[in-house]
Protein backbone atom coordinates (compact mmCIF):
# COMPACT_ATOMS: atom_id res chain seq x y z
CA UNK A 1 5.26 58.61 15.84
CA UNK A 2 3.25 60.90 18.54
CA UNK A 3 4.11 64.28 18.75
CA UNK A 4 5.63 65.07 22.22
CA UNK A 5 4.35 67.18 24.58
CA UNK A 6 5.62 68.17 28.68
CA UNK A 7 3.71 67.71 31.26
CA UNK A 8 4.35 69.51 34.55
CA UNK A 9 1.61 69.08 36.88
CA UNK A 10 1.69 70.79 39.98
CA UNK A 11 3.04 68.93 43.16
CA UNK A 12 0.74 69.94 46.18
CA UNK A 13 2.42 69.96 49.27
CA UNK A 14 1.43 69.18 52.97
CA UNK A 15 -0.23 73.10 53.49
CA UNK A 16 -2.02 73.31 49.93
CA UNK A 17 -3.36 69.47 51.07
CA UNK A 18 -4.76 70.37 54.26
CA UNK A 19 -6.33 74.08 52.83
CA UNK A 20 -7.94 71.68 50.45
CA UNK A 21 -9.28 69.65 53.59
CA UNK A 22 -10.37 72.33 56.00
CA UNK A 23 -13.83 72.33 57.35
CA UNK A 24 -14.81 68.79 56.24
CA UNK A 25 -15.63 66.74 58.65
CA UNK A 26 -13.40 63.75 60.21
CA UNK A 27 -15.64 60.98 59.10
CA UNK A 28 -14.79 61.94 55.05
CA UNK A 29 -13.26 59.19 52.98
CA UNK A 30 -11.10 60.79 50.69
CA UNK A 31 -10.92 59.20 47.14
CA UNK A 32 -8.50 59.65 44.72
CA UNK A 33 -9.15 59.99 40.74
CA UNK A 34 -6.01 58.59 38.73
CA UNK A 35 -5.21 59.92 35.26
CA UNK A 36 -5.28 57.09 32.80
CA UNK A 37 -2.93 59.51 30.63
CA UNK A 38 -0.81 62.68 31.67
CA UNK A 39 -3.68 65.11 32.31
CA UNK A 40 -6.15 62.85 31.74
CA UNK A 41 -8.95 62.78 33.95
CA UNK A 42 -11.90 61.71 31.73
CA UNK A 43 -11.90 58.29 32.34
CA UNK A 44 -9.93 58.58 35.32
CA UNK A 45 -9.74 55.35 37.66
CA UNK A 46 -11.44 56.01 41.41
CA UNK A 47 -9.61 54.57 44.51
CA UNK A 48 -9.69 55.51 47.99
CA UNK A 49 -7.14 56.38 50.61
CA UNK A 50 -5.31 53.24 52.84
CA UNK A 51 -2.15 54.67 53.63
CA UNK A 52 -0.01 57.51 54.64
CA UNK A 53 3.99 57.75 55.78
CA UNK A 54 7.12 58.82 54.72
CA UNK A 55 8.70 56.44 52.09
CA UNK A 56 12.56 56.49 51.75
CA UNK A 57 13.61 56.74 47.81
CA UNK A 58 16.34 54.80 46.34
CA UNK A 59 19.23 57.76 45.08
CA UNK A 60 20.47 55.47 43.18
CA UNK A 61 17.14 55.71 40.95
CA UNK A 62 18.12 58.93 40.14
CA UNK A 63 21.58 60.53 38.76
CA UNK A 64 20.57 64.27 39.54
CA UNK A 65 19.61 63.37 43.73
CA UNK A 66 21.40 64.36 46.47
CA UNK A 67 23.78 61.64 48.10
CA UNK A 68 22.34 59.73 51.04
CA UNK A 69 18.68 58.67 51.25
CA UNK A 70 15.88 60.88 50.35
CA UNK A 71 12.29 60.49 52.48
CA UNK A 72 9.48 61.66 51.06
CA UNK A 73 5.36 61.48 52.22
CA UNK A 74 3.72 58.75 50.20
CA UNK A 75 -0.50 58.49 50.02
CA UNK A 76 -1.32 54.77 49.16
CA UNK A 77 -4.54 54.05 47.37
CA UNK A 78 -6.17 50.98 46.88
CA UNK A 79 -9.10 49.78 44.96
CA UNK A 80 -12.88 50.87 46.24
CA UNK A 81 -14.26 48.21 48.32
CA UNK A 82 -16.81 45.71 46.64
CA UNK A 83 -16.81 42.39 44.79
CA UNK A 84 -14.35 41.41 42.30
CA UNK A 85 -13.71 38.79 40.07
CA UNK A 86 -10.88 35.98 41.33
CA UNK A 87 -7.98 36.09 38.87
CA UNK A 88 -6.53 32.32 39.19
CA UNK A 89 -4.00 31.95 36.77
């Protein structure tokens, strides 16, 4: 069995977002590196940014959450653009 470890990365919010942003210009794609593990950036995969708006989460997903729904701002990433193979099964 694997030793256990926590992970508690930190959540940026809107502000630390667009400090990261300032002064590049408008035309910037902005790709995102995903963690194949917690933490894990080596072999990270490389998306890029499609999407942005407010997603409503399902409370019932979670025991702890306030009642009523709770909205939060969702990115959405999808694969870099190029050829890929046709998966037909």
């Amino acid at each position: 069995m694997a030793d256990m470890f926590e992970h508690t990365p930190e959540v940026w919010t809107a502000a630390k977002l667009r400090d990261a942003l300032s002064g590049l210009p408008d035309e910037t794609p902005i790709h995102i590196g995903v963690a194949d593990g917690p933490g894990d950036f080596a072999g990270y995969g490389d998306f890029v940014l499609v999407n942005a708006e407010p997603v409503e989460l399902d409370p019932a997903d979670d025991e702890t959450a306030p009642a009523g729904p709770e909205v939060q701002f969702t990115l959405f990433a999808d694969a870099k653009a190029g050829a890929y193979h046709l998966d037909l099964d």
